[in-house]
C-alpha atoms as a PDB file:
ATOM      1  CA  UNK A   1      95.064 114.993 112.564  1.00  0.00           C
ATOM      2  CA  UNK A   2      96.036 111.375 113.010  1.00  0.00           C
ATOM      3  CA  UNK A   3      98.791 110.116 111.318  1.00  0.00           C
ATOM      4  CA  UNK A   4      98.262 107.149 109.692  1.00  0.00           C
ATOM      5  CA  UNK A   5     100.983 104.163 108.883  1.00  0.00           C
ATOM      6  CA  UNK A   6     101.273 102.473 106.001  1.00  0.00           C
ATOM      7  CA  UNK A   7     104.205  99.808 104.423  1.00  0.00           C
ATOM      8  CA  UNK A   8     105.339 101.002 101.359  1.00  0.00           C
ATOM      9  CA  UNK A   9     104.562  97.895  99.576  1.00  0.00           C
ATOM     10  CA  UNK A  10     100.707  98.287 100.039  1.00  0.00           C
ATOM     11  CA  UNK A  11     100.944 101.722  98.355  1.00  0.00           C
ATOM     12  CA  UNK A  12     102.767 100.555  95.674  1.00  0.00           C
ATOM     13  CA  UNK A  13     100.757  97.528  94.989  1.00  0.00           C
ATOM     14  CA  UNK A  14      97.823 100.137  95.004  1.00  0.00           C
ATOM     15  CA  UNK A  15      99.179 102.237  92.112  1.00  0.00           C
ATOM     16  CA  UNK A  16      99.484  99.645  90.106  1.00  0.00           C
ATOM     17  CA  UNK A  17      95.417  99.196  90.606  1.00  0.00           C
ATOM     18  CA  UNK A  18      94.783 102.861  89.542  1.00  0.00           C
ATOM     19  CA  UNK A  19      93.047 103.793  86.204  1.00  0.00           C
ATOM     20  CA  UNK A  20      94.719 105.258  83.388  1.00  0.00           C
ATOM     21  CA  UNK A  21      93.512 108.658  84.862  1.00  0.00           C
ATOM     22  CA  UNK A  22      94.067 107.966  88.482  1.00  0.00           C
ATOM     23  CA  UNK A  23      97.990 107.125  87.222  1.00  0.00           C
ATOM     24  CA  UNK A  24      98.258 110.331  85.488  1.00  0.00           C
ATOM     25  CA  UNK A  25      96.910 112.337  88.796  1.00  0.00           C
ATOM     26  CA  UNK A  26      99.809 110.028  90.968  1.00  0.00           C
ATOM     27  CA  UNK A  27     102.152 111.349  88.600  1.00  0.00           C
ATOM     28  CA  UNK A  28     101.633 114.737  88.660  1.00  0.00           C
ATOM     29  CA  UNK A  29     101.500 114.509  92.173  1.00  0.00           C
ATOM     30  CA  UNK A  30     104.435 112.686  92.545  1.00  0.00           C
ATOM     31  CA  UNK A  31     106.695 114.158  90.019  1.00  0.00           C
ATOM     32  CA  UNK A  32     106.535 118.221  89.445  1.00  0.00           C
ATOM     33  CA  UNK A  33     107.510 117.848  85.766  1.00  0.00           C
ATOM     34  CA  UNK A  34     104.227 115.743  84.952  1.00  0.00           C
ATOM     35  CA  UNK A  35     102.200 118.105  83.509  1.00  0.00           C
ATOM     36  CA  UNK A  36     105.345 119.621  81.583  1.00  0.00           C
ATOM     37  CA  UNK A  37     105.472 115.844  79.611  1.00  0.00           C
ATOM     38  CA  UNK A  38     101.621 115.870  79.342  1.00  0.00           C
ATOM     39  CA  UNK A  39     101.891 119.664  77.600  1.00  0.00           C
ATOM     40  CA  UNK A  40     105.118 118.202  75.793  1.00  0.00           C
ATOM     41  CA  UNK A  41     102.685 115.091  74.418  1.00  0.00           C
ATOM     42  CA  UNK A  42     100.025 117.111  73.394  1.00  0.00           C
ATOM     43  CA  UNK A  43     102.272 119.871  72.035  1.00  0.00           C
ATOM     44  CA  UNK A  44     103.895 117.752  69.796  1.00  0.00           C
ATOM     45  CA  UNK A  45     101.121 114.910  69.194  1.00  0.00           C
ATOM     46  CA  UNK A  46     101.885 114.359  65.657  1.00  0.00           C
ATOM     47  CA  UNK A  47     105.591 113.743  65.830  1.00  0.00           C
ATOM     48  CA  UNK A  48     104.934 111.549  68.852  1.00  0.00           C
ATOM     49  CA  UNK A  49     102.530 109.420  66.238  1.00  0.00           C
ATOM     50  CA  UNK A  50     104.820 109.612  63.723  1.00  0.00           C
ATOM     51  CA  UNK A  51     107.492 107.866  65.688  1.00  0.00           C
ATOM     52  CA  UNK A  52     105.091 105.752  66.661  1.00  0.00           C
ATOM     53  CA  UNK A  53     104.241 104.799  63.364  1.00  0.00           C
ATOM     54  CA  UNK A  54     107.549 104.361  62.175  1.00  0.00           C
ATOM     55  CA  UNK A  55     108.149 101.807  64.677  1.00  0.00           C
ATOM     56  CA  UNK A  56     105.175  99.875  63.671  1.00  0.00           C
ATOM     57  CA  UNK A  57     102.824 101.058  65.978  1.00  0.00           C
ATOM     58  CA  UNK A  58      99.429 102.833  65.900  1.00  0.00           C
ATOM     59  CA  UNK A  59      99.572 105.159  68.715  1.00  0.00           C
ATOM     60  CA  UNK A  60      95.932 105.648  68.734  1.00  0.00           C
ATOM     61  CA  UNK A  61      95.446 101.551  69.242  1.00  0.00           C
ATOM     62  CA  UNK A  62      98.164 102.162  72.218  1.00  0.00           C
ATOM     63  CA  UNK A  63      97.024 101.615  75.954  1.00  0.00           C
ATOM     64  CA  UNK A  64      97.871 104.568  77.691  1.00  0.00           C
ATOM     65  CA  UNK A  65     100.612 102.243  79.572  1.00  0.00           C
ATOM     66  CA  UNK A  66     101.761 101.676  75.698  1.00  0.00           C
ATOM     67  CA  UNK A  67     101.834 105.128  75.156  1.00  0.00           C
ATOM     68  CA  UNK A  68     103.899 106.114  78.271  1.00  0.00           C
ATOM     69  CA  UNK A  69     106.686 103.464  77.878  1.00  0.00           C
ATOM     70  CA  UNK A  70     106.829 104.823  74.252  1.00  0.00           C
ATOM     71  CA  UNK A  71     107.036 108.752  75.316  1.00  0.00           C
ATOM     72  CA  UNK A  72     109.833 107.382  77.700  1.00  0.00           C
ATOM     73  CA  UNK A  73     111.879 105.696  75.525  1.00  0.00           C
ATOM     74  CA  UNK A  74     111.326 108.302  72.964  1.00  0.00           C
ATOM     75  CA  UNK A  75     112.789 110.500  75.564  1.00  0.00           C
ATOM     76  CA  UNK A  76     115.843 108.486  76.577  1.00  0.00           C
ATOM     77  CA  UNK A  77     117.341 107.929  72.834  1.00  0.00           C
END
C-alpha cells in the first residue's frame, strides 16, 4: 500500500476541525490511557460536577472542550 506524505501542520490544523466525538476517537487513538480518563469521568461524574460547581461552573452547560480543560486541571492540582 502506498504511503502517503503529509506535513504535520495539515494534520494538526485538521484536529482542531474534528467534532467533539471525532476528538475523543483521536485521543484514544493517540494516547493509550484515553479510555482509562473517560472510565475515570464517568466513574466519578458527581465529584467531577461538584468541583465543577464549586468553581462556579455548571458542568452540564460545559462544552466538551470546557469539560476537558477542567478534568485536566482537576488532574494536575
Amino acid at each position: 500500500m502506498p504511503k502517503i506524505e503529509v506535513p504535520e501542520e495539515q494534520i494538526l490544523d485538521s484536529l482542531d476541525q474534528l467534532s467533539a466525538e471525532g476528538r475523543r476517537e483521536a485521543m484514544k487513538r493517540l494516547l493509550p490511557s484515553a479510555a482509562y480518563v473517560q472510565r475515570a469521568i464517568e466513574r466519578h461524574a458527581a465529584r467531577i460536577k461538584e468541583l465543577a460547581r464549586q468553581r462556579g461552573l455548571d458542568w452540564d452547560a460545559l462544552s466538551e472542550q470546557q469539560r476537558e480543560q477542567l478534568v485536566d486541571e482537576i488532574l494536575h492540582e
